[in-house]
PDB file of N, CA and C in Angstrom:
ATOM      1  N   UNK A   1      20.249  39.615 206.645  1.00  0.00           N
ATOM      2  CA  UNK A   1      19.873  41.009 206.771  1.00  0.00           C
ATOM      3  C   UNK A   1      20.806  41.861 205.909  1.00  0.00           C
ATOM      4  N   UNK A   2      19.958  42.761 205.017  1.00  0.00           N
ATOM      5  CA  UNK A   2      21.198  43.359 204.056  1.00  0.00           C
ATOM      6  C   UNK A   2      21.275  44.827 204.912  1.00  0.00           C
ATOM      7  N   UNK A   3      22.584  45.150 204.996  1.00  0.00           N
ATOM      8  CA  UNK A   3      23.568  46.046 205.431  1.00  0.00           C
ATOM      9  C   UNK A   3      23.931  46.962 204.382  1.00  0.00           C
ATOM     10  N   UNK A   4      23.716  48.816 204.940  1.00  0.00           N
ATOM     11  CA  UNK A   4      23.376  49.521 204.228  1.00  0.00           C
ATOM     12  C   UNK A   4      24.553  50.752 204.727  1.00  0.00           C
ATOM     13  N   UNK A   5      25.918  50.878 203.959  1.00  0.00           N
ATOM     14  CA  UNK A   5      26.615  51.777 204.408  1.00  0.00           C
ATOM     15  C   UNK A   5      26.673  53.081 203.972  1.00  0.00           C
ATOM     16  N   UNK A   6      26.363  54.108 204.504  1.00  0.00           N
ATOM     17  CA  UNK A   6      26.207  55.609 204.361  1.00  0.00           C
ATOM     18  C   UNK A   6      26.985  56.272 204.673  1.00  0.00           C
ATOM     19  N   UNK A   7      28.449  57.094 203.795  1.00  0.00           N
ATOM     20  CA  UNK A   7      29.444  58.124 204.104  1.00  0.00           C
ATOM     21  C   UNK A   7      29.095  59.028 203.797  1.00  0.00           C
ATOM     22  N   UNK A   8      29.446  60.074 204.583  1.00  0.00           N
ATOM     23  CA  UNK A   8      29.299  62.095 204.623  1.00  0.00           C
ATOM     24  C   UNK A   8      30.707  62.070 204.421  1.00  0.00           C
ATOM     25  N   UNK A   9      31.752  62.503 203.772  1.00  0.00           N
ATOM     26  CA  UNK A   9      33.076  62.974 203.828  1.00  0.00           C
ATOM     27  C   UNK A   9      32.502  64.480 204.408  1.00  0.00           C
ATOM     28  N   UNK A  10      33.613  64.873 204.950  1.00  0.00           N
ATOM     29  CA  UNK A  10      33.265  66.279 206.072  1.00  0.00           C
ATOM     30  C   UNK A  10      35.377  66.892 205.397  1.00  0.00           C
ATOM     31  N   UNK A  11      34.663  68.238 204.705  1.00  0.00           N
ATOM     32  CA  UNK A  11      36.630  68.602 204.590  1.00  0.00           C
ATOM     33  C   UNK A  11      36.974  68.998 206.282  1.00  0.00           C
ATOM     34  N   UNK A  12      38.587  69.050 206.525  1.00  0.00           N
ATOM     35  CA  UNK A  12      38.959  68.478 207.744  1.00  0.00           C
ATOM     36  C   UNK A  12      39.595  69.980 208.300  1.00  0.00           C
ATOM     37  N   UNK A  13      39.357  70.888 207.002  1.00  0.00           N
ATOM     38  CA  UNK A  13      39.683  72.339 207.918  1.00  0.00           C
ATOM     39  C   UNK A  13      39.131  72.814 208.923  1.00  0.00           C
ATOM     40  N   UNK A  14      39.354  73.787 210.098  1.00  0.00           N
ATOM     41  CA  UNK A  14      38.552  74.068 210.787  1.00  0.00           C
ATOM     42  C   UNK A  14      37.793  75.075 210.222  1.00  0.00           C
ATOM     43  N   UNK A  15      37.558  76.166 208.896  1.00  0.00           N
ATOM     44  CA  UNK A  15      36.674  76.524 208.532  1.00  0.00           C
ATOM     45  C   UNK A  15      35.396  76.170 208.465  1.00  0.00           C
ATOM     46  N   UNK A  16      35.252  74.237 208.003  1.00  0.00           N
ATOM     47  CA  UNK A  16      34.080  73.997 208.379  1.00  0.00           C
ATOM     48  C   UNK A  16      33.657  73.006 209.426  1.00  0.00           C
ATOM     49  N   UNK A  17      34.221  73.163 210.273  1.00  0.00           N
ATOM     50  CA  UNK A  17      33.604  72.941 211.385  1.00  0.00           C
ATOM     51  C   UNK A  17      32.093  73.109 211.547  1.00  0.00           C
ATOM     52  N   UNK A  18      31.497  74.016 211.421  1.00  0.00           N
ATOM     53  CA  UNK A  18      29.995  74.556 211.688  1.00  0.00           C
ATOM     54  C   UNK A  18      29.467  73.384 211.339  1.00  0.00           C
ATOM     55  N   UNK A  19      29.839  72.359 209.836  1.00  0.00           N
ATOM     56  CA  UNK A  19      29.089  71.083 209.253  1.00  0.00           C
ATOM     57  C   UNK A  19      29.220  70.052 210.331  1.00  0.00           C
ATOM     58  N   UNK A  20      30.177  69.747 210.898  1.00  0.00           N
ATOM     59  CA  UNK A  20      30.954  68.564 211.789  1.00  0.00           C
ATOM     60  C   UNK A  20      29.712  68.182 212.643  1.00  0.00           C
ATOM     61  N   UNK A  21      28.864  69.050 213.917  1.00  0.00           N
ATOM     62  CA  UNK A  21      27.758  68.182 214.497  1.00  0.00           C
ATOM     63  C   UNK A  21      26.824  68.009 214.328  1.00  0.00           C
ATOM     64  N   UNK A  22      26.629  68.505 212.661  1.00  0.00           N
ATOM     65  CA  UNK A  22      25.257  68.488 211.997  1.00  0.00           C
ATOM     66  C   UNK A  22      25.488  66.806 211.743  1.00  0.00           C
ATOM     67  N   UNK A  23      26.671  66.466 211.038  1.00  0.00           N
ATOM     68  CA  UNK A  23      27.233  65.031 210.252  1.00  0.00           C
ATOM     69  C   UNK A  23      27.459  64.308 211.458  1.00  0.00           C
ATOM     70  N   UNK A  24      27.577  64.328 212.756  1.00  0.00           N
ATOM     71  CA  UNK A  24      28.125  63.882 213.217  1.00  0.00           C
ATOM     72  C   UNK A  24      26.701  62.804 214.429  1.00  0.00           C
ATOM     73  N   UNK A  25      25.305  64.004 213.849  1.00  0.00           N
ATOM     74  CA  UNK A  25      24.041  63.409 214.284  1.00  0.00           C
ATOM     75  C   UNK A  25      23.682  61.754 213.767  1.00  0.00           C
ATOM     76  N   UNK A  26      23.709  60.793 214.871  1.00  0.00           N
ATOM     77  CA  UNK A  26      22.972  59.822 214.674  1.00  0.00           C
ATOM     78  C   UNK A  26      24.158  58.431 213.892  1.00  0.00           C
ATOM     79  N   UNK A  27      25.500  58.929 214.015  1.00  0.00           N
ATOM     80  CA  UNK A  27      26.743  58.585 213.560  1.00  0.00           C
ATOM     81  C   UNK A  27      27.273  57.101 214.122  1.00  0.00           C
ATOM     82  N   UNK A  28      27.318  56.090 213.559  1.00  0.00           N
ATOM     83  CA  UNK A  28      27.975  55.242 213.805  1.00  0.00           C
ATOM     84  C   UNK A  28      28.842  54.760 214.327  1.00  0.00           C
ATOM     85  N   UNK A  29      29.671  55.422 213.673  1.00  0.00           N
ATOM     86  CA  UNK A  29      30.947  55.108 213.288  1.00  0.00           C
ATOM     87  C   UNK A  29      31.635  56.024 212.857  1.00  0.00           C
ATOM     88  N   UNK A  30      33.257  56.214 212.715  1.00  0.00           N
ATOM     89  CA  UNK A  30      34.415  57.532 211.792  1.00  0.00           C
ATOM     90  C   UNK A  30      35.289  57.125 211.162  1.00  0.00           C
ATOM     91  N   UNK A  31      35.712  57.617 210.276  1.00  0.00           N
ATOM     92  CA  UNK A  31      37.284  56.822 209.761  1.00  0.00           C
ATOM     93  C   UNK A  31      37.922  59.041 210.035  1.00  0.00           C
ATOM     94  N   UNK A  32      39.182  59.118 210.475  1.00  0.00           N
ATOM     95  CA  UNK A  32      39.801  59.967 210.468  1.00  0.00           C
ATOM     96  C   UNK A  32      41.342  59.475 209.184  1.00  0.00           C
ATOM     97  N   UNK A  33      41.168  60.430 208.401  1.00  0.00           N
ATOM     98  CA  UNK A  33      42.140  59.897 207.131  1.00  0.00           C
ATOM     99  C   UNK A  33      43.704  61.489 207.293  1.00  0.00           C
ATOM    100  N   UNK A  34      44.661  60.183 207.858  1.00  0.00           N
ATOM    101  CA  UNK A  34      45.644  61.213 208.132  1.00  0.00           C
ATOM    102  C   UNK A  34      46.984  61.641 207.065  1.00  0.00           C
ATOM    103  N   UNK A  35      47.448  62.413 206.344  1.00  0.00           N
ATOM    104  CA  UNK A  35      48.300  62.456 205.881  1.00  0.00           C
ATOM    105  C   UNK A  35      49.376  62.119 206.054  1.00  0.00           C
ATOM    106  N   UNK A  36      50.050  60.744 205.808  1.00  0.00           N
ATOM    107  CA  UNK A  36      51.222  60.223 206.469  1.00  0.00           C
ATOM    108  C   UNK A  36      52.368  61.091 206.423  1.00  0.00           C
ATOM    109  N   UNK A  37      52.655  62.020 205.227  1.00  0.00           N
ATOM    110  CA  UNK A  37      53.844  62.380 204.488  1.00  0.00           C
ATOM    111  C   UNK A  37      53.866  63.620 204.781  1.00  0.00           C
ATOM    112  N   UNK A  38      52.770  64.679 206.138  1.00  0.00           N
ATOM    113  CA  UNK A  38      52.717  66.124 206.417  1.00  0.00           C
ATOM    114  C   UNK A  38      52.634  66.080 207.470  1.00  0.00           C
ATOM    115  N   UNK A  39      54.016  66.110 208.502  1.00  0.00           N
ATOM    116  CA  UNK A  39      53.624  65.774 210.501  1.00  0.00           C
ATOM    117  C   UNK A  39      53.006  67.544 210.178  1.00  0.00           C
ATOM    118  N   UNK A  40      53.119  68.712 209.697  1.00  0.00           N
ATOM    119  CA  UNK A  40      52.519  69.608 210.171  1.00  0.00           C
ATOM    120  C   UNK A  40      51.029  69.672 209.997  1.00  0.00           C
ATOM    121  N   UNK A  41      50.201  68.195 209.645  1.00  0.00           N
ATOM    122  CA  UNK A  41      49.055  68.804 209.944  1.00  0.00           C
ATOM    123  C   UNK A  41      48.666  67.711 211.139  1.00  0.00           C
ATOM    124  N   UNK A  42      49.493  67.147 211.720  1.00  0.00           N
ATOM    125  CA  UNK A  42      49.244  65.878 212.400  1.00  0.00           C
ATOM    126  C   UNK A  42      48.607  66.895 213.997  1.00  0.00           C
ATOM    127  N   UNK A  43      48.718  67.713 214.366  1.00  0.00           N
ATOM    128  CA  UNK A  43      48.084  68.521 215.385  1.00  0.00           C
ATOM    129  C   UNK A  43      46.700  68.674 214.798  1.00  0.00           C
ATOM    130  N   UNK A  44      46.446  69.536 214.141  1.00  0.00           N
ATOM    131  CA  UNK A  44      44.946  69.415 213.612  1.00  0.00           C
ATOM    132  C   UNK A  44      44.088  68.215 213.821  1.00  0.00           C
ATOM    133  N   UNK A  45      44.758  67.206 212.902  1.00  0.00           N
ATOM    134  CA  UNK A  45      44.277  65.485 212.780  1.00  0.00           C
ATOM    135  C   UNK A  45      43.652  65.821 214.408  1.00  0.00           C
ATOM    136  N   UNK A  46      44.587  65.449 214.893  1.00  0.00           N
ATOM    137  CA  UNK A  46      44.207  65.393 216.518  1.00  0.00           C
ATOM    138  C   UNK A  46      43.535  65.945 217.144  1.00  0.00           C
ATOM    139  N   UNK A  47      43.084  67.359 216.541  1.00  0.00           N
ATOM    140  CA  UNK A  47      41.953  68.140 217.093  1.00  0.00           C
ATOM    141  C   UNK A  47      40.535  67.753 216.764  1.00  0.00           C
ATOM    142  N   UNK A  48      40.678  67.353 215.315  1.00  0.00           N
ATOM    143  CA  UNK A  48      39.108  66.704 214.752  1.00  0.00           C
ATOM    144  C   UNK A  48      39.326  65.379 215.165  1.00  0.00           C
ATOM    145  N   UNK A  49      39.992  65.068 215.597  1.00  0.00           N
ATOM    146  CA  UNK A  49      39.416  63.250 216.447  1.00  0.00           C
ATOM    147  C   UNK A  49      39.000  63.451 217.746  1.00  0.00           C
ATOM    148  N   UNK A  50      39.967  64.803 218.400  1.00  0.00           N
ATOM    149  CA  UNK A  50      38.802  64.641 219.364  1.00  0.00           C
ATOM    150  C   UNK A  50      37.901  65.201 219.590  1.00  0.00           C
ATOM    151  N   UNK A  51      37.337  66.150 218.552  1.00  0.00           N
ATOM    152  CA  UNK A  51      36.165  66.953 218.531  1.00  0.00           C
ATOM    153  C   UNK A  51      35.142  65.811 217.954  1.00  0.00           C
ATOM    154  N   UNK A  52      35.547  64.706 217.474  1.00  0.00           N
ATOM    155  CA  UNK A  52      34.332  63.959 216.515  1.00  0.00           C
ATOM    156  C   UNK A  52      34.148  62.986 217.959  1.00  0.00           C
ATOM    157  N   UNK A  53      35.145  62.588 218.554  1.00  0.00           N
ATOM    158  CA  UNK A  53      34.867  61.565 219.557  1.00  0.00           C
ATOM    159  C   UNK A  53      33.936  62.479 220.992  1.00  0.00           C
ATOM    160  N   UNK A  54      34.061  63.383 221.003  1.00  0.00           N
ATOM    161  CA  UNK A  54      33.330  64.676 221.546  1.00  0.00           C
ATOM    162  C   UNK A  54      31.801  64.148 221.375  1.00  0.00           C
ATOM    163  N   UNK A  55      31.321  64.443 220.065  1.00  0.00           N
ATOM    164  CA  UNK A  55      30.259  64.226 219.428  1.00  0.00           C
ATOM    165  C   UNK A  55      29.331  63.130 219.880  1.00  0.00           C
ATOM    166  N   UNK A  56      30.021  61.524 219.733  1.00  0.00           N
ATOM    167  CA  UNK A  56      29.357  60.364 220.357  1.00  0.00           C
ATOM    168  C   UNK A  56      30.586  59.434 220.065  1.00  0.00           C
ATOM    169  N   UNK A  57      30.643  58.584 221.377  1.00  0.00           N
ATOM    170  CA  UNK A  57      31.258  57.529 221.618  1.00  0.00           C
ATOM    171  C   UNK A  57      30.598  56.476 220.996  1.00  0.00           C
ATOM    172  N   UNK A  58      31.604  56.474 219.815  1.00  0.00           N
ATOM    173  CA  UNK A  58      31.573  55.701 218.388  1.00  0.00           C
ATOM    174  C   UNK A  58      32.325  54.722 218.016  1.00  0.00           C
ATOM    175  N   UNK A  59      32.500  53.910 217.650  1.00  0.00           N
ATOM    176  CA  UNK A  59      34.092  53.240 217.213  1.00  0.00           C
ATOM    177  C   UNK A  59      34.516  54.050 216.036  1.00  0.00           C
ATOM    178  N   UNK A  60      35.747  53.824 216.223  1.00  0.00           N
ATOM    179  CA  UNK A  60      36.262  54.896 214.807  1.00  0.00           C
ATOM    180  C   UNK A  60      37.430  54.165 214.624  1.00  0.00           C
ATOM    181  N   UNK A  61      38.537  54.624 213.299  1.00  0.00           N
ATOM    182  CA  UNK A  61      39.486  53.812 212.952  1.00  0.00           C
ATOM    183  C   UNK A  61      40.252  55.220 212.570  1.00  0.00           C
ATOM    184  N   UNK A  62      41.525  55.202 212.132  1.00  0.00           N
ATOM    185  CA  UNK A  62      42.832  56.085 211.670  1.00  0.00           C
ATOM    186  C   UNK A  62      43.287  54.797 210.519  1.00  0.00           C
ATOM    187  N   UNK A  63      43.280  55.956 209.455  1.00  0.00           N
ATOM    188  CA  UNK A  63      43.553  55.639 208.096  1.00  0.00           C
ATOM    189  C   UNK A  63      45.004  56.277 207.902  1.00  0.00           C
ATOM    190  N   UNK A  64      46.078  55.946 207.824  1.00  0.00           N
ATOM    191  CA  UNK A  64      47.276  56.073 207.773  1.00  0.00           C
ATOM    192  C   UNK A  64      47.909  56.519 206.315  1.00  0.00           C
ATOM    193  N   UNK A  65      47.032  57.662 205.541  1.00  0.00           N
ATOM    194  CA  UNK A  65      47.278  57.694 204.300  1.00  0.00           C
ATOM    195  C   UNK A  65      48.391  57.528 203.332  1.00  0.00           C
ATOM    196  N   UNK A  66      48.458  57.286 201.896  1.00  0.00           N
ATOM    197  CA  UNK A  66      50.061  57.765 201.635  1.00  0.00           C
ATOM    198  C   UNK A  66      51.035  57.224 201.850  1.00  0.00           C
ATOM    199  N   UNK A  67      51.014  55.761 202.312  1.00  0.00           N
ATOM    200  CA  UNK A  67      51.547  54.568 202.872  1.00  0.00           C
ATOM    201  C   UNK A  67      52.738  53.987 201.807  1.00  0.00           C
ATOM    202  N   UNK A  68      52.252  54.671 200.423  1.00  0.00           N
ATOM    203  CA  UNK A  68      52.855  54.383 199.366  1.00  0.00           C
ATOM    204  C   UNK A  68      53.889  54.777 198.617  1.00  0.00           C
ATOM    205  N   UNK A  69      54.659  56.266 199.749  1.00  0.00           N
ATOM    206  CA  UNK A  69      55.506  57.167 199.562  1.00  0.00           C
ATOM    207  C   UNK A  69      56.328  56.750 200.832  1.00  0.00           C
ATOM    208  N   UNK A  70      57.471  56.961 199.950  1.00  0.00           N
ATOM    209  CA  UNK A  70      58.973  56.725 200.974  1.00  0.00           C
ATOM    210  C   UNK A  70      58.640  57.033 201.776  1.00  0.00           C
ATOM    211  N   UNK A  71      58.733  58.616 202.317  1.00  0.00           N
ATOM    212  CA  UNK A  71      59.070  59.618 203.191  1.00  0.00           C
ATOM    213  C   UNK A  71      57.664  59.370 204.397  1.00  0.00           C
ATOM    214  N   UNK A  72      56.934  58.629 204.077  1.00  0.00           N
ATOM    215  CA  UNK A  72      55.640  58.412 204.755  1.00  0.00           C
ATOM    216  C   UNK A  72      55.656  58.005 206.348  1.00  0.00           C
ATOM    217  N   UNK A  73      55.685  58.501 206.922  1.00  0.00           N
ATOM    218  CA  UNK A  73      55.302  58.037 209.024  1.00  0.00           C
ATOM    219  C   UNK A  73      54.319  56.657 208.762  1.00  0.00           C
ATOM    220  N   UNK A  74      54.749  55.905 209.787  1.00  0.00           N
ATOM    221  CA  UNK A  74      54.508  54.632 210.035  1.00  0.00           C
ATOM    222  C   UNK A  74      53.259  54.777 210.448  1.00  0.00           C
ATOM    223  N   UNK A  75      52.188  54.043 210.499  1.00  0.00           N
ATOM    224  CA  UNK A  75      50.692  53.652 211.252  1.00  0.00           C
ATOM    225  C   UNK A  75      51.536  53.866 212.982  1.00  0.00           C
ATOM    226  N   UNK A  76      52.414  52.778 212.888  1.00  0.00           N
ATOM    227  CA  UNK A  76      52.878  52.840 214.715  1.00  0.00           C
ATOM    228  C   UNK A  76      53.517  54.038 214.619  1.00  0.00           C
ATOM    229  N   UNK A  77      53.848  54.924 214.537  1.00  0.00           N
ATOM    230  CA  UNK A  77      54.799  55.910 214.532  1.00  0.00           C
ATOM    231  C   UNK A  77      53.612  57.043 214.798  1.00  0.00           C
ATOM    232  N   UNK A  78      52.424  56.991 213.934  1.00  0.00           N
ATOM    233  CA  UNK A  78      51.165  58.028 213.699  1.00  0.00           C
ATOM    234  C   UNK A  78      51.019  57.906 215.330  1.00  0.00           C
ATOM    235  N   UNK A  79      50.164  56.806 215.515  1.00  0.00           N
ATOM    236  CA  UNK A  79      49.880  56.754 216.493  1.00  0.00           C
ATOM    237  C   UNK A  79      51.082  57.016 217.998  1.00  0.00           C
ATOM    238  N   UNK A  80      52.085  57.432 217.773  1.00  0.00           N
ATOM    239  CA  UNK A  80      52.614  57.383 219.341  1.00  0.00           C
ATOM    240  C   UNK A  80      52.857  59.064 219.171  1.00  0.00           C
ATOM    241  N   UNK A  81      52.922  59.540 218.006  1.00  0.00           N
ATOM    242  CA  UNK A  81      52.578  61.338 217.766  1.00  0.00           C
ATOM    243  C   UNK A  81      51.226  61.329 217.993  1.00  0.00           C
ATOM    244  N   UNK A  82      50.659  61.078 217.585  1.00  0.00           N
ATOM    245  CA  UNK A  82      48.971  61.365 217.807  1.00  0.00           C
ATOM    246  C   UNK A  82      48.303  60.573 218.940  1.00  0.00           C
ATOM    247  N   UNK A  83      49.056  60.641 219.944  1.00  0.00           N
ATOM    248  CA  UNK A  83      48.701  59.816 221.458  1.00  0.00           C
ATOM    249  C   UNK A  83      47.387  59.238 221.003  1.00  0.00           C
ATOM    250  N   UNK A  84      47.366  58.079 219.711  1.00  0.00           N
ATOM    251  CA  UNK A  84      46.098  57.180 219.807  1.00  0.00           C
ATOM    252  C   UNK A  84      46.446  56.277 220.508  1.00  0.00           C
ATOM    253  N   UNK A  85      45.221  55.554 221.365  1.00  0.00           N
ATOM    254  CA  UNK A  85      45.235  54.677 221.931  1.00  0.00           C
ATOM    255  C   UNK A  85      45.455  53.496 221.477  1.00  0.00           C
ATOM    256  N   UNK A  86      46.370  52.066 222.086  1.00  0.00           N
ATOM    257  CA  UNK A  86      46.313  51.021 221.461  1.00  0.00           C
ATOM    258  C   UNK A  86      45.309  49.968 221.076  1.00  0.00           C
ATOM    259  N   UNK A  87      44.100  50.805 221.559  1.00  0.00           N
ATOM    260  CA  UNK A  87      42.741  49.078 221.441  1.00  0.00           C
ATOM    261  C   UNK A  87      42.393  50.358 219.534  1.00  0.00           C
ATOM    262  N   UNK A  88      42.506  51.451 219.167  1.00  0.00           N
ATOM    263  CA  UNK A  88      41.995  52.184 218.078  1.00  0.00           C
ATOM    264  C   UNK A  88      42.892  51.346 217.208  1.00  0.00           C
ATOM    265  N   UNK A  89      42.415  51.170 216.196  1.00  0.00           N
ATOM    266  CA  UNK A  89      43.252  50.768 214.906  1.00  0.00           C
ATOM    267  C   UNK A  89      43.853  51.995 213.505  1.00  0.00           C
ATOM    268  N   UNK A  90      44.767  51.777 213.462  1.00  0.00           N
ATOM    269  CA  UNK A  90      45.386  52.540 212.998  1.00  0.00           C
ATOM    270  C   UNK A  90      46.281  52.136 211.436  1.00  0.00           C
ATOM    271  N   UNK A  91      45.531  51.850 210.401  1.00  0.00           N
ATOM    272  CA  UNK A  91      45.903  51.219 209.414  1.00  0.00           C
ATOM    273  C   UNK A  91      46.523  52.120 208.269  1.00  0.00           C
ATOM    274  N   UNK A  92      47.456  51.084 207.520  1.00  0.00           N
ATOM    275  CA  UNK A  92      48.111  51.708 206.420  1.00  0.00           C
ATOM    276  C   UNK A  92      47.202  51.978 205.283  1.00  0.00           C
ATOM    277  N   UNK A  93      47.199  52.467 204.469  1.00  0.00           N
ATOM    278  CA  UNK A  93      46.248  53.213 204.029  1.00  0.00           C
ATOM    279  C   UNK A  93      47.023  54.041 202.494  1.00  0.00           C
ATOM    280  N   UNK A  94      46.417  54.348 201.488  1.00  0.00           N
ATOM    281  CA  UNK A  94      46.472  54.399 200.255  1.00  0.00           C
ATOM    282  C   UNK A  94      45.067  55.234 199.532  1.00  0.00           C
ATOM    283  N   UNK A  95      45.036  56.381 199.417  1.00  0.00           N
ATOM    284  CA  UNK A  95      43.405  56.336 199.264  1.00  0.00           C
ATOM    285  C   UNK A  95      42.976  56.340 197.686  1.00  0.00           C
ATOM    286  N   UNK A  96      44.115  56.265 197.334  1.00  0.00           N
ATOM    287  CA  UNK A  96      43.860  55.869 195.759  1.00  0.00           C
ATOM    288  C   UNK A  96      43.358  54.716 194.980  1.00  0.00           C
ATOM    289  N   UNK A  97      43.618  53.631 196.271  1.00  0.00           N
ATOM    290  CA  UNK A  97      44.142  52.166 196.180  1.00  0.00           C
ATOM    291  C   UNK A  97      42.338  51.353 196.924  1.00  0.00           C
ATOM    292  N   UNK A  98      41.939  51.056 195.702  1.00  0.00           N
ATOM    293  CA  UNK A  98      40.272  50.242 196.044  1.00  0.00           C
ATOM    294  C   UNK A  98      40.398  49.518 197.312  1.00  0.00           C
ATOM    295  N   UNK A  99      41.442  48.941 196.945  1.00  0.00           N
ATOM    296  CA  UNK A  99      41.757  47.458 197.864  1.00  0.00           C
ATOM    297  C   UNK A  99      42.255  48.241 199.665  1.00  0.00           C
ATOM    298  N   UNK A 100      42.487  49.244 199.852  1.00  0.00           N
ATOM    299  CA  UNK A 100      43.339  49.506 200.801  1.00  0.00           C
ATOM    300  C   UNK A 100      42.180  50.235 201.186  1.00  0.00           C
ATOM    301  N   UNK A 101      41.350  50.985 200.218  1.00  0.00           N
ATOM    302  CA  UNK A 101      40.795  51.530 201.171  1.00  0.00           C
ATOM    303  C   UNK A 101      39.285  50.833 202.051  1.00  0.00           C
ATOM    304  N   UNK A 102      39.147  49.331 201.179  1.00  0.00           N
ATOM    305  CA  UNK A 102      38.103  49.040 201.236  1.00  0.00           C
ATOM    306  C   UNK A 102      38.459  48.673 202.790  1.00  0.00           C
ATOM    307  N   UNK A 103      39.217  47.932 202.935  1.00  0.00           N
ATOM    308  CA  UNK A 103      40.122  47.631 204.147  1.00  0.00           C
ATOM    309  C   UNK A 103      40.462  48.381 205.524  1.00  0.00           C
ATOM    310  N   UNK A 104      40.026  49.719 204.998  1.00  0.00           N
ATOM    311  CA  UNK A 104      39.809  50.789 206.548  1.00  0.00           C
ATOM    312  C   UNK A 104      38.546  50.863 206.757  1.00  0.00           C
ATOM    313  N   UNK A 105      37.698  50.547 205.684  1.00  0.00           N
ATOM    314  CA  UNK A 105      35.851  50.663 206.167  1.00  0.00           C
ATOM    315  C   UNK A 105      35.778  49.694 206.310  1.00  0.00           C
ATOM    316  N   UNK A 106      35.917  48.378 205.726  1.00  0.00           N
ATOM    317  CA  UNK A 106      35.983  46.800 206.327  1.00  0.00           C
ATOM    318  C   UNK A 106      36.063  47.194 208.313  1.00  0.00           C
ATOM    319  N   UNK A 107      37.311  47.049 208.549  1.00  0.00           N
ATOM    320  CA  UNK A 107      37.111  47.679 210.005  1.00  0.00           C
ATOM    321  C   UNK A 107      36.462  48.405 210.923  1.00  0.00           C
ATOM    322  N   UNK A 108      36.431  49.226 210.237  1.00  0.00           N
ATOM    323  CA  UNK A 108      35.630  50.041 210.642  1.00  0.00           C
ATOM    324  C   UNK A 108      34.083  49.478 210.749  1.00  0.00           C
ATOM    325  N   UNK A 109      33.499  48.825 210.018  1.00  0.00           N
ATOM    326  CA  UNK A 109      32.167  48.287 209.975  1.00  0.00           C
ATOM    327  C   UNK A 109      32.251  46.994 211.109  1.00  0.00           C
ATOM    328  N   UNK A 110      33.588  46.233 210.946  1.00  0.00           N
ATOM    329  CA  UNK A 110      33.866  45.376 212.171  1.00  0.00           C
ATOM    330  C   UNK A 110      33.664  45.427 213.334  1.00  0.00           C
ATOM    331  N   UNK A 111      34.337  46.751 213.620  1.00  0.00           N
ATOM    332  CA  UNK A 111      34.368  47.693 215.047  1.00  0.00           C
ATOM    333  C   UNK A 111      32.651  48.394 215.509  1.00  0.00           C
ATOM    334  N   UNK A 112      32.149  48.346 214.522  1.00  0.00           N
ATOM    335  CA  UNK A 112      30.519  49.087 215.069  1.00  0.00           C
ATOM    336  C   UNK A 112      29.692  48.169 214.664  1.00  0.00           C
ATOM    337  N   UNK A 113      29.623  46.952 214.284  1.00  0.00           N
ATOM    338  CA  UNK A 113      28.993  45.327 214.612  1.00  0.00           C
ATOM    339  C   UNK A 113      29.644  44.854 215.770  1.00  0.00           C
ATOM    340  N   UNK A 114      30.292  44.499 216.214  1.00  0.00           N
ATOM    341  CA  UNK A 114      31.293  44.146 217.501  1.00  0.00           C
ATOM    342  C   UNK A 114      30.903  45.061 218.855  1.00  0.00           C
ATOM    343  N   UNK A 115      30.392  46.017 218.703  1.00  0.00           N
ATOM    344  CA  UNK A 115      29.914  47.110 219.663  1.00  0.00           C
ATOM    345  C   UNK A 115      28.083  46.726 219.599  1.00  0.00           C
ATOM    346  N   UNK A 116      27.519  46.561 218.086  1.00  0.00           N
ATOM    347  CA  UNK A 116      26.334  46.318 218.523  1.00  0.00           C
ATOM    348  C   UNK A 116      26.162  44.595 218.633  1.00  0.00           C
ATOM    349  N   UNK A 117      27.130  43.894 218.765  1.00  0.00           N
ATOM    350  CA  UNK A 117      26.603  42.760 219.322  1.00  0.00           C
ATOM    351  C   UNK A 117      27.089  42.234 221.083  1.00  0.00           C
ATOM    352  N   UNK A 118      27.091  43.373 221.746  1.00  0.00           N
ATOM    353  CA  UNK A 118      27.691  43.645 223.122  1.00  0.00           C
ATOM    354  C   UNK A 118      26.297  43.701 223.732  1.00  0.00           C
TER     355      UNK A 118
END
């Protein structure tokens, strides 16, 4: 059976919000892509994860951006600021990087096959 993956990138300001439950109709799946190297937007992050998990109980993943800079917060570190849960995956992440990023939608597609074979 060939498998057919469809991304909306949604920008993550709350200006547009208004787009978020239009995109968020009939939704799979999420990747939330966090800036490792800016804790001041790491509150926000946290507001659109849980406004998207709001939306429909989805599997989703945390993309740990920026992985590739010193100064960068850890995936485990993201997650114990951003009270994610431990069953969510929370990967290092690069979004420049083919290979790294193929590797957060890899999962991500894991996580919502694994749910529809339940």
């Amino acid at each position: 059976e060939d498998l057919v993956l469809y991304m909306f990138g949604t920008p993550g300001q709350r200006r547009f919000d208004f787009m978020w439950e239009i995109l968020a109709e009939g939704m799979l799946g999420f990747v939330v892509l966090l800036d490792s190297v800016r804790p001041e937007t790491f509150r926000e992050a946290r507001s659109i994860l849980d406004t998207f998990r709001a939306y429909a109980p989805v599997p989703y993943v945390v993309g740990a951006n920026k992985q590739d800079l010193e100064d960068a917060w850890t995936p485990e570190d993201l997650r114990i600021a951003l009270r994610i849960p431990q069953e969510i995956k929370v990967l290092p992440c690069v979004a420049t990087d083919q290979e790294s990023v193929k590797q957060v939608l890899l999962e991500l597609l894991y996580s919502i096959l694994e749910l529809m074979d339940e």
